[in-house]
Protein backbone atom coordinates (compact mmCIF):
# COMPACT_ATOMS: atom_id res chain seq x y z
CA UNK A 1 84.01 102.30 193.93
CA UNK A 2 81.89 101.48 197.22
CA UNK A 3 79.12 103.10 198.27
CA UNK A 4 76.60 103.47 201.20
CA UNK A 5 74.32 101.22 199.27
CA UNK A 6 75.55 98.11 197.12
CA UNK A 7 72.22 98.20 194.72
CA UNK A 8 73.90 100.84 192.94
CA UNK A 9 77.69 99.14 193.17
CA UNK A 10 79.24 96.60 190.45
CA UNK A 11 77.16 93.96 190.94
CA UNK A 12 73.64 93.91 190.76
CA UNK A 13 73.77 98.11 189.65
CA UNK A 14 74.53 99.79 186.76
CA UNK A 15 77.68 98.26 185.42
CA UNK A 16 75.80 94.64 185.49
CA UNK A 17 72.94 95.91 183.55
CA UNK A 18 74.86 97.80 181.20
CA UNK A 19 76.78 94.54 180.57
CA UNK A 20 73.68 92.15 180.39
CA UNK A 21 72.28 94.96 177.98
CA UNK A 22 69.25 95.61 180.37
CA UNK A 23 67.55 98.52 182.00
CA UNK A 24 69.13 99.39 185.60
CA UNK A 25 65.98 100.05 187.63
CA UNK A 26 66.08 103.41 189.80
CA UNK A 27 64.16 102.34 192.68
CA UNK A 28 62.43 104.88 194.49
CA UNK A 29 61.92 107.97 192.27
CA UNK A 30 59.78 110.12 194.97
CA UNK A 31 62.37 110.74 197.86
CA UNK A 32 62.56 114.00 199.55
CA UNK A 33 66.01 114.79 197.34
CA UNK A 34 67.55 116.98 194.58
CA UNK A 35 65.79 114.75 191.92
CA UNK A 36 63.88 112.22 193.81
CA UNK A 37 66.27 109.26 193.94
CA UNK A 38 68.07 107.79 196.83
CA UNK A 39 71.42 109.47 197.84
CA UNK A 40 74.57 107.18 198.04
CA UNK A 41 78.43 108.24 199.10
CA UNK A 42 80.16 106.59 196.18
CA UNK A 43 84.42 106.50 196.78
CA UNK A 44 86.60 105.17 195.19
CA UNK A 45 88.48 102.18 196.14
CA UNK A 46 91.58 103.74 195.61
CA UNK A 47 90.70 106.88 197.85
CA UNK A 48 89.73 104.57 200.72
CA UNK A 49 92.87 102.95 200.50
CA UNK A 50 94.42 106.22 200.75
CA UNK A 51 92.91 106.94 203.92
CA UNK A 52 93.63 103.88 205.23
CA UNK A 53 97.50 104.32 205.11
CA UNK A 54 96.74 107.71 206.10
CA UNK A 55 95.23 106.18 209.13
CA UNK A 56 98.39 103.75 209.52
CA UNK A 57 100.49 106.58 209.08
CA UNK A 58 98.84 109.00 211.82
CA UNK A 59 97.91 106.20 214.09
CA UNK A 60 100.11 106.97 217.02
CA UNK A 61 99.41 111.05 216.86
CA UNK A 62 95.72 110.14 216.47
CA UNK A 63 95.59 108.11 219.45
CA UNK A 64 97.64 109.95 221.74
CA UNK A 65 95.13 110.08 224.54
CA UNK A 66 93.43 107.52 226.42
CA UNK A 67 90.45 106.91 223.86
CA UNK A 68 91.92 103.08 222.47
CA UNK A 69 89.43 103.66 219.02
CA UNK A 70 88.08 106.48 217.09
CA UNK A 71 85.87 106.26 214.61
CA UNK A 72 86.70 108.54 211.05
CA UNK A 73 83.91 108.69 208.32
CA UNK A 74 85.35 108.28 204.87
CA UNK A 75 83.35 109.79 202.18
CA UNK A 76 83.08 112.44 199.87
CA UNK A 77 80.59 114.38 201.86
CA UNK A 78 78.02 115.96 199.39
CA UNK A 79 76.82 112.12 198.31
CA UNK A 80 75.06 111.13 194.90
CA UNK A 81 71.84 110.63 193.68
CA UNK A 82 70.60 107.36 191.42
CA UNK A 83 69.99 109.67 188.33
CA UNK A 84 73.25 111.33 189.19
CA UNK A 85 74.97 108.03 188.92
CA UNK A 86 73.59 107.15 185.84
CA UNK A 87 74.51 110.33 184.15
CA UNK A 88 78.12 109.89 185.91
CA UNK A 89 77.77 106.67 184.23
CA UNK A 90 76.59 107.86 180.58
CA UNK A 91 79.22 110.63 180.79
CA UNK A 92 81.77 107.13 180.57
CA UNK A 93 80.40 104.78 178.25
CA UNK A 94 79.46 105.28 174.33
CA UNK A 95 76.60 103.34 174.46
CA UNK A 96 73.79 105.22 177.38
CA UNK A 97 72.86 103.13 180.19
CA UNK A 98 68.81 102.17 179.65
CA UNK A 99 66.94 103.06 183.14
CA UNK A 100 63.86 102.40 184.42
CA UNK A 101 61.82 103.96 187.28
CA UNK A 102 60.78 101.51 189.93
CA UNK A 103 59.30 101.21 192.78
CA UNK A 104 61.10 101.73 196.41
CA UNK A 105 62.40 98.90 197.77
CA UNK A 106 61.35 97.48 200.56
CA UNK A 107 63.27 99.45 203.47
CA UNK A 108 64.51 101.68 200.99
CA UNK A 109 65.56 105.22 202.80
CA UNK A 110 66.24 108.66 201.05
CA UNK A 111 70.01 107.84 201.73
CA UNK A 112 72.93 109.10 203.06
CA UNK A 113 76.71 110.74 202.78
CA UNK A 114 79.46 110.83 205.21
CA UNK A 115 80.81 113.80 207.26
CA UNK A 116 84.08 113.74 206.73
CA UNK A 117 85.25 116.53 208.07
CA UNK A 118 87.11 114.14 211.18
CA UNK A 119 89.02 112.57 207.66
CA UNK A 120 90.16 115.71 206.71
CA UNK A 121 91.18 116.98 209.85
CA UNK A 122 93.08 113.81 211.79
CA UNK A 123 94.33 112.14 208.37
CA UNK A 124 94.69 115.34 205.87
CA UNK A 125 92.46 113.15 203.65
CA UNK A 126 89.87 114.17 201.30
CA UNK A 127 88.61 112.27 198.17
CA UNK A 128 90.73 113.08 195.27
CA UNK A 129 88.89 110.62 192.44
CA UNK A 130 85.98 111.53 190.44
CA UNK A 131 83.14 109.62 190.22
CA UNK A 132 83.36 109.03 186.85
CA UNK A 133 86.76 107.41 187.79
CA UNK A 134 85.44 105.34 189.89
CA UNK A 135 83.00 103.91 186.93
CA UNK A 136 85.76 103.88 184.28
CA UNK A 137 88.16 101.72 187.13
CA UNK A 138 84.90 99.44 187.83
CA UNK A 139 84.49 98.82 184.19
CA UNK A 140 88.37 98.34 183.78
CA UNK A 141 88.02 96.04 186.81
CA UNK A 142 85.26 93.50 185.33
CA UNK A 143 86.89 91.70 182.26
CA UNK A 144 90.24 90.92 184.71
CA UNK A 145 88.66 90.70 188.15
CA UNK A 146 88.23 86.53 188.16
CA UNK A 147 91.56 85.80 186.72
CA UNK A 148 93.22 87.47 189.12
CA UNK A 149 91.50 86.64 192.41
CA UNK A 150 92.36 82.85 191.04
CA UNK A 151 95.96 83.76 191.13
């Protein structure tokens, strides 16, 4: 799962704090959004790869023209907020992810999602995961993840 924002990806977001059995802090709690948290475009992995071979796939009808690049926003277009995550995230595991509100930090924006209607249109690609998928694969990912990047 990637999204816009990596304070809210494997490391360093929820799935870390869950693990370490600490509260994940929601940083930023009065942003001009649905519930006040930052908005991130979460995907996942899986559904960008999809789009990539999409992109292999199409390359030559895509570039027909004389434009040599085009650039093709992957994303599931609506986006997610923090608390949004972390009820994705509670929906998943049995024991509730602890928050706790936080400051913004510094930098911090309201967020952002993709338009991805160009993904749709030149690759016939839309999201098809879930993002509670995309927590449940992250959480898979974690216990096996260093034994086989050694390989």
């Amino acid at each position: 799962m990637r999204g816009v924002d990596r304070g809210a990806g494997v490391r360093g977001g929820p799935v870390q704090a869950h693990q370490e059995g600490r509260p994940f802090p929601v940083t930023g709690t009065d942003y001009p959004t649905r519930d006040g948290t930052g908005i991130r475009d979460y995907v996942h992995v899986w559904d960008l790869a999809a789009a990539h071979i999409a992109a292999i796939g199409r390359f030559d009808s895509i570039l027909d023209g004389p434009e040599r690049s085009i650039a093709i926003n992957l994303g599931t277009g609506s986006g997610t907020t923090v608390r949004e995550l972390c009820d994705a995230f509670n929906n998943v595991v049995t024991t509730p992810l602890a928050t706790v509100d936080a400051d913004p930090r510094p930098g911090g924006v309201a967020g952002g999602y993709t338009k991805s209607d160009r993904a749709a249109e030149l690759l016939g690609w839309t999201p098809k995961l879930s993002l509670e998928d995309g927590i449940r694969s992250a959480l898979e990912w974690i216990p096996v993840r260093d034994r086989l990047l050694k390989g």
